[in-house]
N, C-alpha and C. Protein backbone atom coordinates (compact mmCIF):
# COMPACT_ATOMS: atom_id res chain seq x y z
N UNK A 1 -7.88 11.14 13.25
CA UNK A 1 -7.00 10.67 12.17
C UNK A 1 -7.45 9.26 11.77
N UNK A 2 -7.78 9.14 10.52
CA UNK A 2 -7.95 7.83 10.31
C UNK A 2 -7.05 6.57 9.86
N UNK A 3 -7.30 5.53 9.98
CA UNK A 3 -6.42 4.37 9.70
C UNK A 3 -4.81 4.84 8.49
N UNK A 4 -5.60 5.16 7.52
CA UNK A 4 -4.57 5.12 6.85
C UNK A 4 -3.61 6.00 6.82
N UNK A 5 -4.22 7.37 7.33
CA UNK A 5 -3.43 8.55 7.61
C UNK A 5 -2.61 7.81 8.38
N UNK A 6 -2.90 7.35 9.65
CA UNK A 6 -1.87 6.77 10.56
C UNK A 6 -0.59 6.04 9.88
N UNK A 7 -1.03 5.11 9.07
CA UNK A 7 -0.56 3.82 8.56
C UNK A 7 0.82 5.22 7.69
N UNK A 8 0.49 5.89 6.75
CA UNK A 8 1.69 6.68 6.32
C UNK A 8 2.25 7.69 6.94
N UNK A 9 1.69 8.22 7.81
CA UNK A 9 2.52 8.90 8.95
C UNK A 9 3.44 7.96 9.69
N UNK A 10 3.01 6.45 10.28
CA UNK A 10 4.39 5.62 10.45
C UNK A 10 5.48 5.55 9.48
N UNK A 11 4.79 4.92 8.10
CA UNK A 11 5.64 5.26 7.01
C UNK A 11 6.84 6.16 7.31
N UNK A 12 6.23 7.46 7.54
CA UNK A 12 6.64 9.07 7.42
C UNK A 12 8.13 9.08 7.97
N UNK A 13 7.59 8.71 9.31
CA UNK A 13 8.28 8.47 10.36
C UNK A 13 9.56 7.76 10.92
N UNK A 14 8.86 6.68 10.08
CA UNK A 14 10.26 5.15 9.84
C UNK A 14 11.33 5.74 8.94
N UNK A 15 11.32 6.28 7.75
CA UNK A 15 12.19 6.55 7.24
C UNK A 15 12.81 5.55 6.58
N UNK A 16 13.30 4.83 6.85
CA UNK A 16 13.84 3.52 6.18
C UNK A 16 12.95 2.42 6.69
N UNK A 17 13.49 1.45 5.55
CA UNK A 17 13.10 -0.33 6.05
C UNK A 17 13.95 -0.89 4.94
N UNK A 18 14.85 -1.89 5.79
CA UNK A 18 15.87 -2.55 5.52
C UNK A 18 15.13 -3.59 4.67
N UNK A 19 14.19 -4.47 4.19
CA UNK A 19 13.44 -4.72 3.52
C UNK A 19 13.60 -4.55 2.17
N UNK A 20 13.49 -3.52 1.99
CA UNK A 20 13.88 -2.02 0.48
C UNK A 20 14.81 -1.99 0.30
N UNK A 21 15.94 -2.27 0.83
CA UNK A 21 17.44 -2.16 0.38
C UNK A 21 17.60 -2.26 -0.91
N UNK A 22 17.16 -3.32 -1.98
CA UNK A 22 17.48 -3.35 -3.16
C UNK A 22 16.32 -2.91 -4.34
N UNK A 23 15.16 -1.81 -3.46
CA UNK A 23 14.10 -1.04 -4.28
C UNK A 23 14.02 0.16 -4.63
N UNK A 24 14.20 0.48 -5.94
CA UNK A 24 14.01 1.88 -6.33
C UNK A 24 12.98 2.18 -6.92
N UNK A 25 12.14 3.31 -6.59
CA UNK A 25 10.52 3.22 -7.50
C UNK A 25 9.97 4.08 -6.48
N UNK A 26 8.89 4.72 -7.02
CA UNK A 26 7.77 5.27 -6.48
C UNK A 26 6.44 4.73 -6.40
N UNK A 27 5.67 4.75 -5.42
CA UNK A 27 4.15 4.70 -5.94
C UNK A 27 3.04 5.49 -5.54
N UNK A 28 2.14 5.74 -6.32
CA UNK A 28 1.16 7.08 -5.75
C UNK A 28 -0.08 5.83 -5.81
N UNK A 29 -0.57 6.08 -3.97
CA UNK A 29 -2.15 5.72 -3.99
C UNK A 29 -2.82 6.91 -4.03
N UNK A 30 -4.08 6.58 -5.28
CA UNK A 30 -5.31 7.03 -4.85
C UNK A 30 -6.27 6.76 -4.55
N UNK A 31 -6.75 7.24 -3.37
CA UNK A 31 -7.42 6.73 -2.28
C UNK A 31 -8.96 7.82 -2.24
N UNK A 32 -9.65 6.55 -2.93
CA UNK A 32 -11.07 7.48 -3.24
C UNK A 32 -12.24 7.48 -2.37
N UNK A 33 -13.11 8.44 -1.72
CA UNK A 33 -14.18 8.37 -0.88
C UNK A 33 -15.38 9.31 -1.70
N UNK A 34 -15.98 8.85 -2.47
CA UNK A 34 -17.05 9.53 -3.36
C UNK A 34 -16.51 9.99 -4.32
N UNK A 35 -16.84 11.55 -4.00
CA UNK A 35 -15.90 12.47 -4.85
C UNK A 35 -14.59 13.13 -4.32
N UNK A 36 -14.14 12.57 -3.35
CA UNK A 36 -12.84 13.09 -2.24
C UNK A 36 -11.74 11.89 -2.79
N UNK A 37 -10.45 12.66 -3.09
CA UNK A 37 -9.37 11.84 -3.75
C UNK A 37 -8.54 12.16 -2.86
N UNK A 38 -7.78 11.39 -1.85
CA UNK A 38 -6.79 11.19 -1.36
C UNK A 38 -5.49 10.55 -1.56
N UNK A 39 -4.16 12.44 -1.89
CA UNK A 39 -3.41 10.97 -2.90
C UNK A 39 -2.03 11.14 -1.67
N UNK A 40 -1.96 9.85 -1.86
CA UNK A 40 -0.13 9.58 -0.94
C UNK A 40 0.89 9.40 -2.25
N UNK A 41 1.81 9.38 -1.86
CA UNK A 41 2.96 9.46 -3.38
C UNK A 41 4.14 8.61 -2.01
N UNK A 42 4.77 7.33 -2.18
CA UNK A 42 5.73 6.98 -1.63
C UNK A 42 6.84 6.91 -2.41
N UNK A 43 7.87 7.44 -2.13
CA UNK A 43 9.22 7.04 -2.95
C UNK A 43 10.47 6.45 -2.00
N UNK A 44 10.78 5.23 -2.44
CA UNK A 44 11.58 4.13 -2.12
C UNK A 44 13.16 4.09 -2.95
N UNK A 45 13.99 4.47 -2.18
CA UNK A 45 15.16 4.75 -2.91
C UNK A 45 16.28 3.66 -1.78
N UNK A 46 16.41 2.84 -2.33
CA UNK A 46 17.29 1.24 -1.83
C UNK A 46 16.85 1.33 0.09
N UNK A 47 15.96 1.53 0.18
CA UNK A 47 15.26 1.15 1.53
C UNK A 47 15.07 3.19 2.42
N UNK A 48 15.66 3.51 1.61
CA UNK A 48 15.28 4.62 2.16
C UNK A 48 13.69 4.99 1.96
N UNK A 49 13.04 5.72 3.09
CA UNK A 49 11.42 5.71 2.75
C UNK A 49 10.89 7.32 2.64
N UNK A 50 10.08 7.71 1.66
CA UNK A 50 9.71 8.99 1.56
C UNK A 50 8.34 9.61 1.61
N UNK A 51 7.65 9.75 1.94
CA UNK A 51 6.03 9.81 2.33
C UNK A 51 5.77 11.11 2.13
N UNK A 52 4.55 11.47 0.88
CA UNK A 52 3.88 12.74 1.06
C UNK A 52 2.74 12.60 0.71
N UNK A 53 1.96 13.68 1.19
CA UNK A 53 0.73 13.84 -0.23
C UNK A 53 0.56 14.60 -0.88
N UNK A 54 0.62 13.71 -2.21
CA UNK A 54 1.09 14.34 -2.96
C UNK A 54 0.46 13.43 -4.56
N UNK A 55 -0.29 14.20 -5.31
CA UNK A 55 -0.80 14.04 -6.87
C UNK A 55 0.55 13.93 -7.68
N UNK A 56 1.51 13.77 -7.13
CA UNK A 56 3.05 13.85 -8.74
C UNK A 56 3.12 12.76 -9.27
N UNK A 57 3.59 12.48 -10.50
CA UNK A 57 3.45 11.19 -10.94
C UNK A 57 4.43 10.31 -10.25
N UNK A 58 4.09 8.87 -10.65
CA UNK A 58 4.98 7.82 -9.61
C UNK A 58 4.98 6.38 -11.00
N UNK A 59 5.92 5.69 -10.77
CA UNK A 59 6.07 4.59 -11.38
C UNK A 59 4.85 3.43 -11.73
N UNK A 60 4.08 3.75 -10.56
CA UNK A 60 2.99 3.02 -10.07
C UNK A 60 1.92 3.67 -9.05
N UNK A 61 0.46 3.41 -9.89
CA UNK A 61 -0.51 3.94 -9.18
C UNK A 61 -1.15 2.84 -8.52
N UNK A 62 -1.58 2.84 -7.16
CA UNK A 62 -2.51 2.28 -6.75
C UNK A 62 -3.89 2.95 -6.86
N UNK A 63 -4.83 2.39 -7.50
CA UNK A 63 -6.13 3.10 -7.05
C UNK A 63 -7.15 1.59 -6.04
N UNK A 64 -7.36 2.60 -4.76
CA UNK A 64 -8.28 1.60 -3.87
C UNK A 64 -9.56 2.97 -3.33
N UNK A 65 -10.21 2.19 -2.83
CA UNK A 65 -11.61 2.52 -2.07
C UNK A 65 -11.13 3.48 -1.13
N UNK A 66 -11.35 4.28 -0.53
CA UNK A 66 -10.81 5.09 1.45
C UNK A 66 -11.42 3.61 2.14
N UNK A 67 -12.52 2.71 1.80
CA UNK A 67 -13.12 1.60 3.11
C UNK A 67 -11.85 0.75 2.69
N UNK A 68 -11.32 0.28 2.12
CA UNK A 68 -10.72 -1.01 1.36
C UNK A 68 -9.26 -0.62 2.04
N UNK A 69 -8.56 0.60 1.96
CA UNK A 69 -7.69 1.29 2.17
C UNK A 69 -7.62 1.48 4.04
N UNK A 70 -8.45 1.60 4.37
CA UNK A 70 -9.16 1.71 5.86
C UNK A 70 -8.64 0.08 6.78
N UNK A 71 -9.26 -0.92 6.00
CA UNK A 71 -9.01 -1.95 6.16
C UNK A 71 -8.02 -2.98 6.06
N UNK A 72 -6.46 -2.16 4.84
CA UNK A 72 -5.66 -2.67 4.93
C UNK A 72 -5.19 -2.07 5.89
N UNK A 73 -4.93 -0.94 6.42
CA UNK A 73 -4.40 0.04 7.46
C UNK A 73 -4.24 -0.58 8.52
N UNK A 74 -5.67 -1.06 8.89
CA UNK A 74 -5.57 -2.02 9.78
C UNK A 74 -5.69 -3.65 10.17
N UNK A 75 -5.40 -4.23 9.11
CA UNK A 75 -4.91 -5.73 8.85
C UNK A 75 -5.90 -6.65 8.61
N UNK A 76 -7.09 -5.83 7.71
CA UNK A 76 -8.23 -6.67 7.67
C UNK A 76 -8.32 -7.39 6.77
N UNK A 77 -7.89 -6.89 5.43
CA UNK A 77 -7.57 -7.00 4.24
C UNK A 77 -6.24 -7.65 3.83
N UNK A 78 -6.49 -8.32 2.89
CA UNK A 78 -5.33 -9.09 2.03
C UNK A 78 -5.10 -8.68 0.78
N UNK A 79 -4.37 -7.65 1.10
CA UNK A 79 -4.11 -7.15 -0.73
C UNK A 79 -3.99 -7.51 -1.81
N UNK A 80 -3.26 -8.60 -1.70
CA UNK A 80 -3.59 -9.67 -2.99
C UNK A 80 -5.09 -10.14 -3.32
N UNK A 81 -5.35 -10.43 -2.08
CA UNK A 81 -6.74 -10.88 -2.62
C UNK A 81 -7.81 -9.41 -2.81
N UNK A 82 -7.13 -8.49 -2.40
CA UNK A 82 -8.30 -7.38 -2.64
C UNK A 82 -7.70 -7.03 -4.43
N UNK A 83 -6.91 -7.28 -5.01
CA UNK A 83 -6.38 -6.95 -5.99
C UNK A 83 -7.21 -8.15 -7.23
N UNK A 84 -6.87 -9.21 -6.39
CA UNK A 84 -7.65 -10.73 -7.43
C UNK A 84 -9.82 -10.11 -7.75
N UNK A 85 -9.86 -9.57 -6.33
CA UNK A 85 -11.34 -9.15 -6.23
C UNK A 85 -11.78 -7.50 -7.25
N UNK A 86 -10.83 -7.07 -7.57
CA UNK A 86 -10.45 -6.08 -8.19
C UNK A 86 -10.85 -4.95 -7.34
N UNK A 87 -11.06 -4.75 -6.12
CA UNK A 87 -10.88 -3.81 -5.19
C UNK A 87 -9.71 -2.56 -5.00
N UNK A 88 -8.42 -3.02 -5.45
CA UNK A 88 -7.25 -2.83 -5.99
C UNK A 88 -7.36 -2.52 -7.16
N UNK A 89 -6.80 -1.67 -7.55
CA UNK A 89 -6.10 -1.36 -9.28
C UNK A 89 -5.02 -1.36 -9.29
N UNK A 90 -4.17 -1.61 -10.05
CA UNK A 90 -2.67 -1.50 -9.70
C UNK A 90 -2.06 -1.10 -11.58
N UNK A 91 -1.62 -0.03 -11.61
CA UNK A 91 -1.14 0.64 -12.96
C UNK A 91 0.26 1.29 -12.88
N UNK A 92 1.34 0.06 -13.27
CA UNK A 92 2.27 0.10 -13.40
C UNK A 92 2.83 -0.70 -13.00
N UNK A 93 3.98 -1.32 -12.38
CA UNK A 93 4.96 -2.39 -11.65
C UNK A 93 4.00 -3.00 -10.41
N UNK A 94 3.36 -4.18 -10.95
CA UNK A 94 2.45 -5.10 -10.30
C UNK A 94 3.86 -5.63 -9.29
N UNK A 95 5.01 -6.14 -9.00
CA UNK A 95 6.11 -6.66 -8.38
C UNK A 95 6.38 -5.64 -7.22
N UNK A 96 6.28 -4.14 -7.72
CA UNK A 96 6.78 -3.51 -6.67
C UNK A 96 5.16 -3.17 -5.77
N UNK A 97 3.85 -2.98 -6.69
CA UNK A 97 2.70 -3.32 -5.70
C UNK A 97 3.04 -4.15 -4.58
N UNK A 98 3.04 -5.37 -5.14
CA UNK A 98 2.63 -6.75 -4.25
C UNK A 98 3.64 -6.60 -2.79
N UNK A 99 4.69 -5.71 -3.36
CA UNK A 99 6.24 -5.62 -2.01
C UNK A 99 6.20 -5.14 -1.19
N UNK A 100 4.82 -4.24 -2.07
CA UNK A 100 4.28 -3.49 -0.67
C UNK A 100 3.90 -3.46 0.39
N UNK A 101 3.12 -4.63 -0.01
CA UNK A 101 2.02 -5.50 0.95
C UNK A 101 3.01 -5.69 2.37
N UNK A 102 4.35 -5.68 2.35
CA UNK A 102 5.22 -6.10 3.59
C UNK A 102 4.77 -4.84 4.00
N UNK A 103 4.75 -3.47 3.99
CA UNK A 103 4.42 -2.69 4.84
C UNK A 103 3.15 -2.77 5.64
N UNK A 104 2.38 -3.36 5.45
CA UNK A 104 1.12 -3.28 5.77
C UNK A 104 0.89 -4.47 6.67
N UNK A 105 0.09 -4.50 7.75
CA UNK A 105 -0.07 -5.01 8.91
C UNK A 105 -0.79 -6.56 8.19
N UNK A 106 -0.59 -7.46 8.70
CA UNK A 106 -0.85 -8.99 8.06
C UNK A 106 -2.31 -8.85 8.33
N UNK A 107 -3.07 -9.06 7.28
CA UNK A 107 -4.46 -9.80 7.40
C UNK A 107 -4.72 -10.96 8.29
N UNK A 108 -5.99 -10.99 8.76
CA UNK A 108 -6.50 -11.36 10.20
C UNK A 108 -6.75 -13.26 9.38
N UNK A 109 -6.78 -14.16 10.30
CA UNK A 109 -6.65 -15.14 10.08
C UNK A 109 -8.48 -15.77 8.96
N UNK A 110 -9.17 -14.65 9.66
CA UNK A 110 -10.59 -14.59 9.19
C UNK A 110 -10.92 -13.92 7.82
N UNK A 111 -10.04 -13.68 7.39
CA UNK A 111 -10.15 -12.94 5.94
C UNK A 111 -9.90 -14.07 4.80
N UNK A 112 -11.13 -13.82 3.98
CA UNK A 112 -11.04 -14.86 2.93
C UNK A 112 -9.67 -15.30 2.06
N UNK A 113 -9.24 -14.51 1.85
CA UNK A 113 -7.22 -14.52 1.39
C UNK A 113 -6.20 -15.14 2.31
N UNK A 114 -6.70 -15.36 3.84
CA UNK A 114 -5.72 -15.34 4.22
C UNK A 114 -4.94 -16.81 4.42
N UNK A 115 -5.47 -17.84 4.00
CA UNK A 115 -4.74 -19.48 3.83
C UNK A 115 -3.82 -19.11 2.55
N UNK A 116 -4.14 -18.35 1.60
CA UNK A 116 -3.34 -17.69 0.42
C UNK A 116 -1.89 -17.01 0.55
N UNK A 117 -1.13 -17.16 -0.08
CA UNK A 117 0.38 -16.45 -0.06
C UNK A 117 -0.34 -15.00 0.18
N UNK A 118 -0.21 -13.89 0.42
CA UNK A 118 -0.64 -12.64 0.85
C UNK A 118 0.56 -11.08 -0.02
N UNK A 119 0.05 -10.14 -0.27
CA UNK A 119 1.18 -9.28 -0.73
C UNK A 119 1.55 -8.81 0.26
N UNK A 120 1.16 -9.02 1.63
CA UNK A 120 2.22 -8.67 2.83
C UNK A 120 3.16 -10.11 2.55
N UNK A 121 3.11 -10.94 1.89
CA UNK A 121 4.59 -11.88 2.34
C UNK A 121 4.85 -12.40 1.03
N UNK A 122 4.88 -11.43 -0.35
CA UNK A 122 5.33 -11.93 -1.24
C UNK A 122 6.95 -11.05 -1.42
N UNK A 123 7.64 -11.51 -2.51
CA UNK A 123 8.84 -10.93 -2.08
C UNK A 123 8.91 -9.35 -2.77
């Protein structure tokens, strides 16, 4: 299983995060490796958490790399700054992107973003 599979199977799992209390919205990553499209679809209903995979439309698409995606999974990456680097696409509610970033494990002190506010700690 790789990083990110993991990373939304916790998702899956958690079910809520008190965090979300006042978020309603969906977002679908697609998560590209060549010609292999990996899509997650999260839907966030006031902290309740919903995880599939799933191609349905969503409020907001992420499109990232499977390596880039790999690397936020596991806290290598600074989403903001992978977003400033355009590594990230973000098509639709850039606010509820960035909120995201709290799900995701904090970037390592060695990552070029990380003296930077981060979308793991924007609001």
């Amino acid at each position: 299983m790789t990083a990110t599979s993991e990373f939304f199977e916790r998702l899956a799992a958690a079910c809520q995060d008190p965090r979300f209390s006042k978020v309603c919205g969906s977002v679908r990553f697609d998560i590209s490796a060549g010609d292999d499209l990996e899509q997650w679809l999260l839907v966030i209903d006031h902290g309740k958490l919903r995880v599939s995979q799933s191609g349905d439309p969503a409020n907001t698409v992420i499109r990232v790399s499977a390596q880039v995606a790999e690397a936020m999974a596991r806290g290598e990456v600074n989403g903001l700054a992978a977003i400033e680097r355009g590594e990230i696409l973000v098509d639709g509610d850039l606010s509820l992107a960035l909120r995201l970033g709290r799900l995701f494990p904090r970037a390592a002190e060695g990552d070029p973003g990380a003296g930077r506010p981060t979308a793991t700690s924007a609001p």
